[in-house]
Protein backbone atom coordinates (compact mmCIF):
# COMPACT_ATOMS: atom_id res chain seq x y z
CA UNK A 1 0.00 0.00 0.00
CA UNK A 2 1.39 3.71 -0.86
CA UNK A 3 0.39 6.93 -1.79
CA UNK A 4 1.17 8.57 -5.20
CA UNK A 5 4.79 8.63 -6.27
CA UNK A 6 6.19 6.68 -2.92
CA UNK A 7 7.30 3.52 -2.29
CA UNK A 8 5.23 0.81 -1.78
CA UNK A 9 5.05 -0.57 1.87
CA UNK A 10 4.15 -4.40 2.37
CA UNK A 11 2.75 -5.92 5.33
CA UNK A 12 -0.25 -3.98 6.09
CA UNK A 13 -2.90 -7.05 6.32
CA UNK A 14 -2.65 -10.79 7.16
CA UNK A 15 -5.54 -13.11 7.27
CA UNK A 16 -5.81 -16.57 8.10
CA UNK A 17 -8.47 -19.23 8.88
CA UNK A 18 -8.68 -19.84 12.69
CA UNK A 19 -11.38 -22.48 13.91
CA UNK A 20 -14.37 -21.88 12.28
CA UNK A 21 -14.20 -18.32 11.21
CA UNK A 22 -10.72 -15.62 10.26
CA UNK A 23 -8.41 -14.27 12.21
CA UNK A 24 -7.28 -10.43 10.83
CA UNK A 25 -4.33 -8.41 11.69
CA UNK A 26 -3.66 -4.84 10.16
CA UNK A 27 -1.68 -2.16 10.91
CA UNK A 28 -4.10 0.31 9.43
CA UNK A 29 -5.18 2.69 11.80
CA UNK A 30 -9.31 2.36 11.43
CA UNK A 31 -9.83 4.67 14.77
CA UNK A 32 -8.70 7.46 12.80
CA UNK A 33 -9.64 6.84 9.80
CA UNK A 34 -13.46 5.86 10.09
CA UNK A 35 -14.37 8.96 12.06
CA UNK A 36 -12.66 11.08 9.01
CA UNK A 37 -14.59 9.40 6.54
CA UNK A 38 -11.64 7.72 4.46
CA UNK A 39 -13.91 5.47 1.96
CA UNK A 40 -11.20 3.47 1.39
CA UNK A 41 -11.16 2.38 4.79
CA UNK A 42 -14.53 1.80 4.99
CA UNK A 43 -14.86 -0.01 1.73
CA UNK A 44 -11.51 -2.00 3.27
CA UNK A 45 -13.71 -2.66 6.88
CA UNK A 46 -16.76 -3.47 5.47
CA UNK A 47 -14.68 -6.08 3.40
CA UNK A 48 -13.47 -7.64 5.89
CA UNK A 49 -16.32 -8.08 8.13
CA UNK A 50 -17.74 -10.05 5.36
CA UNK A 51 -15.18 -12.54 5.02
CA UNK A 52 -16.78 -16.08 4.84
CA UNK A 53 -16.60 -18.22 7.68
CA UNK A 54 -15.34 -21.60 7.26
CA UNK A 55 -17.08 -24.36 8.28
């Protein structure tokens, strides 16, 4: 993930299956950037919240 004409950073999400449903890990900063309205964040959350569960 980078902005504009910067170099790219890896390592901002990890998901893997745990039990019977996901277990996430970002290093996004969602506290801040839901309450500013950031629709990529959103779009990002929302996404992730609807991961499938496995079964």
């Amino acid at each position: 993930m980078n902005d504009p004409n910067e170099k790219a950073n890896e390592g901002s999400l990890i998901i893997t299956k745990y039990g019977k449903g996901n277990f996430v890990y970002t290093g996004l900063v969602f506290f801040r950037e839901l309450p500013a309205g950031v629709s990529g964040a959103y779009r990002l959350f929302v996404n992730l919240l609807s991961l499938p569960q496995n079964k």
